[in-house]
Protein backbone atom coordinates (compact mmCIF):
# COMPACT_ATOMS: atom_id res chain seq x y z
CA UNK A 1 0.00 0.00 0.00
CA UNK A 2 2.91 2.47 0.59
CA UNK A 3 6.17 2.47 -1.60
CA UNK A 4 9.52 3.47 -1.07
CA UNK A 5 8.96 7.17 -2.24
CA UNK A 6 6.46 7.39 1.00
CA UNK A 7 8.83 5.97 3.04
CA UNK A 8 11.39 8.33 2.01
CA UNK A 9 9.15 11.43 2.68
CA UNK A 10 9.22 10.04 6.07
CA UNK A 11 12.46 10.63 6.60
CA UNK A 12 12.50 14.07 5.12
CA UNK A 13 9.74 15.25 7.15
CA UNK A 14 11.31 13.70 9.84
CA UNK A 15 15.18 16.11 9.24
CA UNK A 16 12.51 19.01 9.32
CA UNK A 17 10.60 18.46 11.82
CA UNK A 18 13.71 18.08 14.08
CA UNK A 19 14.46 21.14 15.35
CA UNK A 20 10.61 21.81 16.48
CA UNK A 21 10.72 18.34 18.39
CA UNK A 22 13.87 19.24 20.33
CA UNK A 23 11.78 22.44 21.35
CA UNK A 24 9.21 20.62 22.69
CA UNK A 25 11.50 18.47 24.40
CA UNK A 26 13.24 21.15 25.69
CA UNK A 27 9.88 22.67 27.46
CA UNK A 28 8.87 18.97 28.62
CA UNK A 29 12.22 18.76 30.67
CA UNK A 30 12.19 22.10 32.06
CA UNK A 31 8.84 21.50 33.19
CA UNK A 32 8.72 19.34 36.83
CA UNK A 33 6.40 16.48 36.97
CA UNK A 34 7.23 14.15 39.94
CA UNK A 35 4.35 11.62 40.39
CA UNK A 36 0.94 13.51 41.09
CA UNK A 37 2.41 17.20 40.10
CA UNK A 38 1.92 16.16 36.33
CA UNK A 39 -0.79 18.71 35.26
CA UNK A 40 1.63 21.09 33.92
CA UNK A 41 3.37 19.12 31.61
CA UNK A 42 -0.18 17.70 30.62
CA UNK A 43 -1.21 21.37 29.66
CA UNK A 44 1.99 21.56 27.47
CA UNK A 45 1.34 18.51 25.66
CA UNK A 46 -2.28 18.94 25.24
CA UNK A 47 -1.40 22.68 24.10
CA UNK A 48 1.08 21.06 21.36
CA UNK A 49 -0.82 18.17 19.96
CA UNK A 50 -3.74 20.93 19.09
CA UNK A 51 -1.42 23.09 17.31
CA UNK A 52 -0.10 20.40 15.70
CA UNK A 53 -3.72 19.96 13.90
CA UNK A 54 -4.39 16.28 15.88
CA UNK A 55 -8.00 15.31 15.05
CA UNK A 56 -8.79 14.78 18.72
CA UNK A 57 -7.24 15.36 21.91
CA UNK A 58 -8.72 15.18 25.60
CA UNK A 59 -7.58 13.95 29.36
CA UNK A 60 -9.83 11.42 31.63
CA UNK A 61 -10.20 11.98 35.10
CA UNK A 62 -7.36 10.80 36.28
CA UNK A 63 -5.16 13.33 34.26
CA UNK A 64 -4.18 10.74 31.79
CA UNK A 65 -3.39 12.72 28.09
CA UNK A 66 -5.12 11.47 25.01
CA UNK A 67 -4.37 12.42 21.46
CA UNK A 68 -6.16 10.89 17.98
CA UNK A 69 -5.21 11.27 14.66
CA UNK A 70 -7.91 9.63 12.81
CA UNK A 71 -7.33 7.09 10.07
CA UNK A 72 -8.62 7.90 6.14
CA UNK A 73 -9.60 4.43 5.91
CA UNK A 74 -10.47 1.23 8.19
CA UNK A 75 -7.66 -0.17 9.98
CA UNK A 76 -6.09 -1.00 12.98
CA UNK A 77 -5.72 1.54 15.98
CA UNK A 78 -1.88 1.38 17.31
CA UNK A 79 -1.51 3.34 20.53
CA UNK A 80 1.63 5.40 21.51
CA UNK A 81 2.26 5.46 24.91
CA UNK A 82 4.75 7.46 27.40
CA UNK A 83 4.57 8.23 30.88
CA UNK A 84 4.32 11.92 31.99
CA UNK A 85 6.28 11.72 35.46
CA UNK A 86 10.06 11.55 36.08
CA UNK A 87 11.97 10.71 39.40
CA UNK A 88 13.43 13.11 41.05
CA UNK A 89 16.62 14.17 40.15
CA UNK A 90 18.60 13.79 43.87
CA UNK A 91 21.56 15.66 44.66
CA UNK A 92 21.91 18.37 42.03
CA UNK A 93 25.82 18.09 42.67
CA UNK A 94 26.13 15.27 41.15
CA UNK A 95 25.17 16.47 37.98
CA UNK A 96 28.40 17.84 36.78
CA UNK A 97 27.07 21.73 35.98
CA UNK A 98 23.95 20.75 33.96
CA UNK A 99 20.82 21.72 35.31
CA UNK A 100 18.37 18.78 35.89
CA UNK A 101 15.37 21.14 34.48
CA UNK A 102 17.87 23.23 32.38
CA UNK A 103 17.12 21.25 29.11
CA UNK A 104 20.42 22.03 28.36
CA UNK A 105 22.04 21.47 24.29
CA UNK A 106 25.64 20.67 23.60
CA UNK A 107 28.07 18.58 22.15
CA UNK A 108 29.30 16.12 24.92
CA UNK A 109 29.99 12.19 25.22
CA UNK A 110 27.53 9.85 24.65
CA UNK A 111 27.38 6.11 23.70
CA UNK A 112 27.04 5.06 20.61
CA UNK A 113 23.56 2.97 19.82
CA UNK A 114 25.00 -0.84 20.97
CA UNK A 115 27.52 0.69 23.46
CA UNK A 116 30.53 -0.04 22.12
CA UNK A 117 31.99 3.05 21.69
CA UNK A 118 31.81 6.59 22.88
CA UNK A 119 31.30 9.51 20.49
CA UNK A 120 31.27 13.09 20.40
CA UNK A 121 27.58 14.11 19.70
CA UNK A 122 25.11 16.52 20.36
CA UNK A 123 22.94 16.16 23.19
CA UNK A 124 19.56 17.06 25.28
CA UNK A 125 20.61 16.97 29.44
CA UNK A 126 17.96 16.94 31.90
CA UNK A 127 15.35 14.86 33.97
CA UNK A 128 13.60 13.00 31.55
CA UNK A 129 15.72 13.19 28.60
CA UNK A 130 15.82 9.27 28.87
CA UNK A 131 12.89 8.51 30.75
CA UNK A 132 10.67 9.73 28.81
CA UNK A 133 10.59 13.16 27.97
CA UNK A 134 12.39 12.77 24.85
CA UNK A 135 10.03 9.59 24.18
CA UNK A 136 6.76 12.55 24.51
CA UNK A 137 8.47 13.91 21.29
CA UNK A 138 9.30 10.90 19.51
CA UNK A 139 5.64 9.85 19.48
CA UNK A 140 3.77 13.05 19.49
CA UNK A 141 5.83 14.64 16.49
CA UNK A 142 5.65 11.01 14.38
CA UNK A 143 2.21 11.89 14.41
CA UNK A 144 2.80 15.02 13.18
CA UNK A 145 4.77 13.50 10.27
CA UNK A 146 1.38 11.40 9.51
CA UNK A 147 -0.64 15.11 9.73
CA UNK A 148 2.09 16.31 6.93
CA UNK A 149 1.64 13.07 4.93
CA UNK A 150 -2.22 13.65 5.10
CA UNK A 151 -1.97 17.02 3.73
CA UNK A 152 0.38 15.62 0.36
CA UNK A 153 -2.40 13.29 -0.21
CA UNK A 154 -1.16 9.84 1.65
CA UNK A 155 -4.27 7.84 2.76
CA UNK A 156 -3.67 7.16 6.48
CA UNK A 157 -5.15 3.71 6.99
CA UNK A 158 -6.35 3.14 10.85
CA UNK A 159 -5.97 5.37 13.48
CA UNK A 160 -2.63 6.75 15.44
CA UNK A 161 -3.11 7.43 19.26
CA UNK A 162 -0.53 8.96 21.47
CA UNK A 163 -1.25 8.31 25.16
CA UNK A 164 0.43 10.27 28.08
CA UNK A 165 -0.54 8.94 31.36
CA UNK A 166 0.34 9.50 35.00
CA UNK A 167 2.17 7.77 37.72
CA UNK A 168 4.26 4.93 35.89
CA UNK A 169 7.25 5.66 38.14
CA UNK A 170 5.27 5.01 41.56
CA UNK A 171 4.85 1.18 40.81
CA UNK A 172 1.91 0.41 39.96
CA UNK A 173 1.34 1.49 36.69
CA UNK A 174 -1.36 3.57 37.73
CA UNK A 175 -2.42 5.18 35.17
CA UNK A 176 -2.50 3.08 31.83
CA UNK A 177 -4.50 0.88 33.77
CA UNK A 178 -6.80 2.87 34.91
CA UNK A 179 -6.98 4.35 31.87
CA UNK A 180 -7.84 0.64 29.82
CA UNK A 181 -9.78 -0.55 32.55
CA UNK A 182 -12.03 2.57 32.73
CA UNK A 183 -11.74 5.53 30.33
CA UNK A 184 -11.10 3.74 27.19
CA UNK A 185 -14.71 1.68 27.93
CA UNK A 186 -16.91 4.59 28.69
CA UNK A 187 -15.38 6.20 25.91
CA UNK A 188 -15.68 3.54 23.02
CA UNK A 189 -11.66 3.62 22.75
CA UNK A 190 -9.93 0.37 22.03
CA UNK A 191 -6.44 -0.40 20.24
CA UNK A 192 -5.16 -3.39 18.50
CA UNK A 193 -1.20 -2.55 19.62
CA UNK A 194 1.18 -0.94 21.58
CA UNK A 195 4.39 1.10 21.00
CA UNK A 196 6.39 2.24 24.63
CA UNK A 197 8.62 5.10 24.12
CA UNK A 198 10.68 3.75 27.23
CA UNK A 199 14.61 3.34 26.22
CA UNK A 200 15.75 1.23 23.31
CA UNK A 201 18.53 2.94 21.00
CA UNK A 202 16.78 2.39 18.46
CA UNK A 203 16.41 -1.52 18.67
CA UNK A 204 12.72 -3.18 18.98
CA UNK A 205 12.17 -4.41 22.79
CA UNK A 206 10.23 -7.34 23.16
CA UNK A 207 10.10 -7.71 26.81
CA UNK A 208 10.72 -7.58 30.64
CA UNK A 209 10.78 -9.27 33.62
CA UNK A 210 7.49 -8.50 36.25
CA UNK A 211 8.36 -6.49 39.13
CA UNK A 212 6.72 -7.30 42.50
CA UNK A 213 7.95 -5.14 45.82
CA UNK A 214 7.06 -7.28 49.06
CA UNK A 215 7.03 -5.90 52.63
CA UNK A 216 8.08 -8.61 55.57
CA UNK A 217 7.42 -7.52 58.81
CA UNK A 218 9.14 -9.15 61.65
CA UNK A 219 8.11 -8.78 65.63
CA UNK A 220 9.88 -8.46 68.48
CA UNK A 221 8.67 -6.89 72.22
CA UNK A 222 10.39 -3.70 73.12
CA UNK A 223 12.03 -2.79 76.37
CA UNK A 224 14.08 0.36 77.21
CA UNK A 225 16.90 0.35 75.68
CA UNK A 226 19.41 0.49 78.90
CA UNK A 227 17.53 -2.83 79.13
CA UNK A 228 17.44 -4.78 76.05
CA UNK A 229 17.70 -8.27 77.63
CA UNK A 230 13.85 -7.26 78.83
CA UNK A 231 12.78 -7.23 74.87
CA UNK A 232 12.93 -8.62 72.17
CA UNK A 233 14.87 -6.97 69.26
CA UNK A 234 12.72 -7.18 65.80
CA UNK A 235 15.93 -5.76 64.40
CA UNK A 236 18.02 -8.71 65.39
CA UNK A 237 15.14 -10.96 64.71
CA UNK A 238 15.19 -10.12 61.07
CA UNK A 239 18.48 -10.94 60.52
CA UNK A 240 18.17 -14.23 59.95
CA UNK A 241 15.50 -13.25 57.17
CA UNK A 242 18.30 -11.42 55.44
CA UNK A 243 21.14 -14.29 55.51
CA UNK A 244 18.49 -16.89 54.21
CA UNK A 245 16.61 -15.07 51.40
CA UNK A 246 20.72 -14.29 50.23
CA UNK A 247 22.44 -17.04 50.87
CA UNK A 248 19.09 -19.71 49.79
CA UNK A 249 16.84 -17.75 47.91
CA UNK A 250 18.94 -15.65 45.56
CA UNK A 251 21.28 -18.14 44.15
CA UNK A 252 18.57 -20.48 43.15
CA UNK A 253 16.07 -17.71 41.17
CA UNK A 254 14.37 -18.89 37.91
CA UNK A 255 15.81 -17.98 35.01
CA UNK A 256 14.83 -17.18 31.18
CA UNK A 257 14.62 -20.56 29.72
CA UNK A 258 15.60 -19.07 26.23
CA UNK A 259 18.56 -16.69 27.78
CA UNK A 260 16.58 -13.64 26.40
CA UNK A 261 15.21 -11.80 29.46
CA UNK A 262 17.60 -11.40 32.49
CA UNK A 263 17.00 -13.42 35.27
CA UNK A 264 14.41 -13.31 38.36
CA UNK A 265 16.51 -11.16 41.03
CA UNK A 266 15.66 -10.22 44.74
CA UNK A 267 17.26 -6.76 45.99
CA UNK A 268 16.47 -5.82 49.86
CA UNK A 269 16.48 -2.06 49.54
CA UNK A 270 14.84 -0.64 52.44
CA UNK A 271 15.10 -1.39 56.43
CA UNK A 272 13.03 0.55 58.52
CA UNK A 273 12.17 0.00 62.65
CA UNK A 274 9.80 1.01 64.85
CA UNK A 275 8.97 2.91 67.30
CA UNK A 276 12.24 4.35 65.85
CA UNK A 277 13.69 5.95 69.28
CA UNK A 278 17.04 5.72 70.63
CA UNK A 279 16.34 4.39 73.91
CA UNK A 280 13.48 1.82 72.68
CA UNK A 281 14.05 -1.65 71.60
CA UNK A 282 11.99 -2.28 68.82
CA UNK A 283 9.19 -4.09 68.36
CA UNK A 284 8.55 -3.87 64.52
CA UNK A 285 11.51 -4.08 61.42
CA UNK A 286 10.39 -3.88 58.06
CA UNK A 287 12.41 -5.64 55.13
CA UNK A 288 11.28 -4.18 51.32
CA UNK A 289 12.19 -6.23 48.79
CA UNK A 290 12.47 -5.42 45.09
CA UNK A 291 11.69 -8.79 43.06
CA UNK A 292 11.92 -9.29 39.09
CA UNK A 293 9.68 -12.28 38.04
CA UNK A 294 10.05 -14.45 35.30
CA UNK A 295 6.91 -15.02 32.44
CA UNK A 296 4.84 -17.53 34.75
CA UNK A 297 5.14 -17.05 38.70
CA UNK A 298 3.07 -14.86 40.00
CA UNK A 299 2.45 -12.85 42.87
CA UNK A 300 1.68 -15.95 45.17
CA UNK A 301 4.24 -18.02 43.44
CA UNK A 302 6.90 -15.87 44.11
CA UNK A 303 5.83 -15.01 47.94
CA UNK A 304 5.74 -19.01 48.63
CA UNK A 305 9.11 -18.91 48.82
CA UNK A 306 9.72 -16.04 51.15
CA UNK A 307 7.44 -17.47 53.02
CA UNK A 308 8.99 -20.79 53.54
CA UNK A 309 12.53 -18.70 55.11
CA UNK A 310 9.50 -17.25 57.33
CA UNK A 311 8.51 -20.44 58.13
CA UNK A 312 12.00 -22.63 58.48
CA UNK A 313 12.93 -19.16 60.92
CA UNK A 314 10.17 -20.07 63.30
CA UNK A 315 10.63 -23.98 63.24
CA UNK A 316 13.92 -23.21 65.05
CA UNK A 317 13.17 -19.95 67.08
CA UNK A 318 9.66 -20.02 68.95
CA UNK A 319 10.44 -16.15 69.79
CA UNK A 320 10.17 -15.33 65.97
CA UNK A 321 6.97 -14.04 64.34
CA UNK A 322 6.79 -12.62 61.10
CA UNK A 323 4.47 -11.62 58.21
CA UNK A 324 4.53 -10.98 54.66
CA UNK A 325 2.57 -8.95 51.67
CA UNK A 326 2.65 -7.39 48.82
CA UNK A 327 3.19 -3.56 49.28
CA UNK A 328 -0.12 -2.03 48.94
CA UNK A 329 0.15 1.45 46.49
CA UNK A 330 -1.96 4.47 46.85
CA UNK A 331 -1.41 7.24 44.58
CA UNK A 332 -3.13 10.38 44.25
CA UNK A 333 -3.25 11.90 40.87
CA UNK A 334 -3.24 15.81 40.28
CA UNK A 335 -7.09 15.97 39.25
CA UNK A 336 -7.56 14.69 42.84
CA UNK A 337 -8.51 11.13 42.10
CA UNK A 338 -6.67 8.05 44.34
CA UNK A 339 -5.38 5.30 42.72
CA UNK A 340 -4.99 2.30 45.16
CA UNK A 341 -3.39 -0.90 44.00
CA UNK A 342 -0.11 -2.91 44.65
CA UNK A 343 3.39 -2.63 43.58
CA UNK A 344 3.10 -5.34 40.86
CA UNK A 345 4.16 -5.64 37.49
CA UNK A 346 3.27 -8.45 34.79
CA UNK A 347 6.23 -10.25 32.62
CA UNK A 348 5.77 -10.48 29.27
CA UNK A 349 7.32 -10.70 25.28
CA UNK A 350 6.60 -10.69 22.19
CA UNK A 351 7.88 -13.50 19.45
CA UNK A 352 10.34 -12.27 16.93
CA UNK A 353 8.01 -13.94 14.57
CA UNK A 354 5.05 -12.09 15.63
CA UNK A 355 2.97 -10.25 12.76
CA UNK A 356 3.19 -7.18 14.76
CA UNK A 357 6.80 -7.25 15.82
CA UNK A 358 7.97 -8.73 11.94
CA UNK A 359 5.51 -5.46 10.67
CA UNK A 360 8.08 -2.93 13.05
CA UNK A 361 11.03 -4.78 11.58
CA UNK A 362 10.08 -4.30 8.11
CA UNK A 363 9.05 -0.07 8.74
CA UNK A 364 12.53 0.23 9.98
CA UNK A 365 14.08 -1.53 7.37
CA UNK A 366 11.78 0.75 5.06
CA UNK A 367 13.47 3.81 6.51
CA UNK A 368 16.88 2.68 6.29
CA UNK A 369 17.24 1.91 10.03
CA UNK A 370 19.14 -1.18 11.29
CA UNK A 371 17.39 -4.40 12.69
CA UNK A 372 18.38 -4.83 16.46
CA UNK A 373 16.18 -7.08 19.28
CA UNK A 374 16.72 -6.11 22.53
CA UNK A 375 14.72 -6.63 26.06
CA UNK A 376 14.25 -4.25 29.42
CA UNK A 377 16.10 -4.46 32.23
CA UNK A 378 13.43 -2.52 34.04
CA UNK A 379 9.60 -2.73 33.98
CA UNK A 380 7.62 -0.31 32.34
CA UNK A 381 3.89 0.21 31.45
CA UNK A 382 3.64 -2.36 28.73
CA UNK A 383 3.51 -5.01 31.41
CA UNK A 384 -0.41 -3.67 31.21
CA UNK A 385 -1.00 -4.35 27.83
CA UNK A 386 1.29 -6.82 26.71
CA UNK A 387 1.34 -8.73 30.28
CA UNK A 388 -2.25 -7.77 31.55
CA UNK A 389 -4.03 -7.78 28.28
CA UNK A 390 -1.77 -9.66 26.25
CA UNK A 391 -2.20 -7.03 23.24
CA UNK A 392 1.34 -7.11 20.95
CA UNK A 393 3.66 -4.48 21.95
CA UNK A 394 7.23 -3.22 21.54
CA UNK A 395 9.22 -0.82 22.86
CA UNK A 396 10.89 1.74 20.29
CA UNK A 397 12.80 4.89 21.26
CA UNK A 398 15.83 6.64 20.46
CA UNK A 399 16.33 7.08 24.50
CA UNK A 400 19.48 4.89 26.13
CA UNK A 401 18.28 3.06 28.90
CA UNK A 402 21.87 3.69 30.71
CA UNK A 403 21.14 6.80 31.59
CA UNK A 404 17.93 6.81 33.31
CA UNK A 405 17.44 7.67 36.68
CA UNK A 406 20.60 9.13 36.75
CA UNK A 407 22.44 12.56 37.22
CA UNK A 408 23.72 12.14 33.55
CA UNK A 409 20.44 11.94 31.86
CA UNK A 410 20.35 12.69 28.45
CA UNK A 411 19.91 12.13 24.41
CA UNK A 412 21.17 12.31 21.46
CA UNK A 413 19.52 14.79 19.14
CA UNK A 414 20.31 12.55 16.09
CA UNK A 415 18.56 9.85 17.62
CA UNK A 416 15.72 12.17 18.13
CA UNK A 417 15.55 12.44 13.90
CA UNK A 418 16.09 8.98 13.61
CA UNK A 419 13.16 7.63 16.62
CA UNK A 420 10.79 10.35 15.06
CA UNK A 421 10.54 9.03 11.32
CA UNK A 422 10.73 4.59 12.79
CA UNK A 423 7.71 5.88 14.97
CA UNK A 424 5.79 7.18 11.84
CA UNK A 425 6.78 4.08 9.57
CA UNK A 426 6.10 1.81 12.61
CA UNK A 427 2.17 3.03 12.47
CA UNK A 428 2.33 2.99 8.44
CA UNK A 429 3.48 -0.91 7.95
CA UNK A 430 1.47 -1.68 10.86
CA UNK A 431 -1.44 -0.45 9.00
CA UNK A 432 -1.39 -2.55 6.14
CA UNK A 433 -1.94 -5.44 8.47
CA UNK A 434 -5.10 -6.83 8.82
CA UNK A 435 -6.87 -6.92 12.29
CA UNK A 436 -6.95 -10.59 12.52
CA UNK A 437 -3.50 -10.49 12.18
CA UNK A 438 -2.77 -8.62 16.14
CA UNK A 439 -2.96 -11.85 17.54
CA UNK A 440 -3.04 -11.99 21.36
CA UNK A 441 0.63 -12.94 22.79
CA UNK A 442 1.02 -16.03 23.71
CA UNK A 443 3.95 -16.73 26.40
């Protein structure tokens, strides 16, 4: 249905709509949108897709961003998707002079796309730039390539959508599904695939481990603390908890059966007590744990066996009592709505061989862009609809995943060219599929 000379007017619309996209980037990152403070940055990209001509763009009532470009004839709906808040960017010192809200352009650097070599390139810095601020332009501006195809006559065949939602980086992944669950129901929406803007260098991602955070609480008694022999010390009570689930539970963690995903992990990353007081043995200590999850266990599969140290503990120590749960999530969004869930995250990939995945292979091709495979080390918000709702999805960004969440967050502006016209081809191939062909995944 489209030829090479469409293909190639991708890319040229792509070189010129460049320098606009870095703008908007530019205004995303110096905009601050922690989790729940995201209604700013909302305004901005609501403000841009408008201008930009899209057919339709609203927000639901949980802030979530929602911008249609409707199709010229019947086909499938692929959804866009990138998360509107950032982390926060920690000690500014250790940003080496950039401002983390600067948005700052110059030539530093940077990896090259596999990481094999540095190179001296030019560069966005800020919060964001790599998770996902420079994704918001990637997506929202490939759209704008379709709008410029549309006016020179190209049929657009099915319908683009570009989804911003809230509160991916607070665990739960609030806010795409709330936003499938609910908003896309009442309003008649649906989609037949995903594309995440979250880090790839330019390779397709087809997957990630789950992500569960558990909370074990272990007892003790308390006493004053010029007495502790009167109480018993939770603190020292949990000990044991943290030998066994390192020393037993760690080195004998599922792994990927086809050596594609990295394998199930277990990281204790926060130890808290209680009451908390200097001259008070305490009663309560409280163990978080931050544990990736292969395609199959679950939520109970993978407590089970923190629950068996728990249990082995107390066969030997009648003074030991503990407990154990999933960490419950409440998140309130900026229109004033609460979100309360769990911190959970589905597994999930996508075959090579896939129609969908083979159709993002061939638009890159199209373009002139190499072939690459590549899988998450983190979780991100296509656990909801390729884990929850098993809809085929891929992750495709010109973002590095290396340098999220830290002080030397940042992109390349050529990669911004390059991510901008694979996003557009992505929705064109993926149009001349039929609908039967978006088979549900299958892992």
């Amino acid at each position: 249905m489209y030829d090479e000379k469409i293909y190639s007017m991708i890319n040229e619309i792509a070189k010129d709509l460049k320098d606009d996209c870095i703008k908007f980037i530019q205004r995303l990152i110096k905009t601050p949108s922690i989790s729940g403070d995201e209604q700013k940055l909302a305004d901005i990209i609501v403000a841009e897709m408008e201008a930009l001509g899209y057919d339709d763009v609203s927000r639901d009532k949980y802030g979530n961003v929602i911008g249609i470009i409707k199709g010229d004839e019947e086909g499938p709906t692929i959804m866009y998707n990138s998360h509107m808040d950032h982390v926060a960017p920690g000690d500014v010192a250790n940003w080496e002079g950039y401002d983390p809200y600067g948005g700052k352009i110059d030539i530093c650097e940077c990896d090259n796309a596999d990481r094999t070599a540095k190179e001296m390139v030019e560069c966005i810095h800020g919060r964001g730039a790599s998770d996902v601020k420079s994704g918001h332009g990637f997506q929202i501006y490939a759209g704008a390539i379709l709008l410029k195809l549309r006016q020179q006559g190209v049929k657009l065949r099915g319908d683009f959508m570009y989804t911003g939602v809230v509160h991916e980086e607070s665990g739960q992944n609030g806010g795409t599904r709330r936003m499938l669950a609910e908003t896309f129901p009442e309003r008649g929406l649906d989609f037949d695939a995903m594309v995440s803007s979250e880090a790839t260098s330019l390779s397709l991602y087809l997957g990630h481990r789950g992500r569960i955070e558990y909370l074990i609480t272990v007892y003790g008694r308390t006493s004053h603390g010029s007495c502790p022999q009167n109480g018993i010390n939770a603190i020292y009570k949990a000990i044991p908890v943290i030998e066994k689930i390192k020393n037993e539970v760690i080195p004998n963690l599922p792994k990927d059966p086809d050596g594609e995903v990295e394998p199930a992990s277990i990281s204790l990353n926060i130890i808290e007590c209680s009451p908390g007081a200097l001259s008070i043995v305490p009663d309560q200590c409280y163990l978080s744990f931050d544990r990736r999850t292969m395609i199959g266990e679950t939520e109970d599969s993978a407590m089970k066996i923190l629950q068996k140290v728990l249990d082995d503990i107390a066969a030997e120590d009648p003074q030991f009592k503990a407990d154990i749960q999933v960490k419950p999530c409440i998140d309130t969004c900026y229109t004033g709505e609460v979100m309360n869930g769990y911190k959970f995250t589905e597994a999930w990939k996508i075959k090579k061989d896939h129609p969908f995945t083979k159709a993002c292979a061939k638009a890159l091709a199209q373009i002139g862009q190499p072939v690459k495979y590549g899988y998450w080390s983190f979780a991100t918000d296509a656990a909801v609809t390729a884990g929850h709702y098993r809809k085929p999805t891929i992750g495709y960004s010109g973002m590095q995943e290396q340098f999220a969440h830290t002080p030397f967050d940042k992109c390349r502006t050529d990669f911004i060219e390059k991510a901008l016209a694979g996003n557009a081809a992505i929705f064109l191939t993926a149009g001349e599929m039929e609908k039967e062909a978006f088979t549900p995944l299958d892992f």
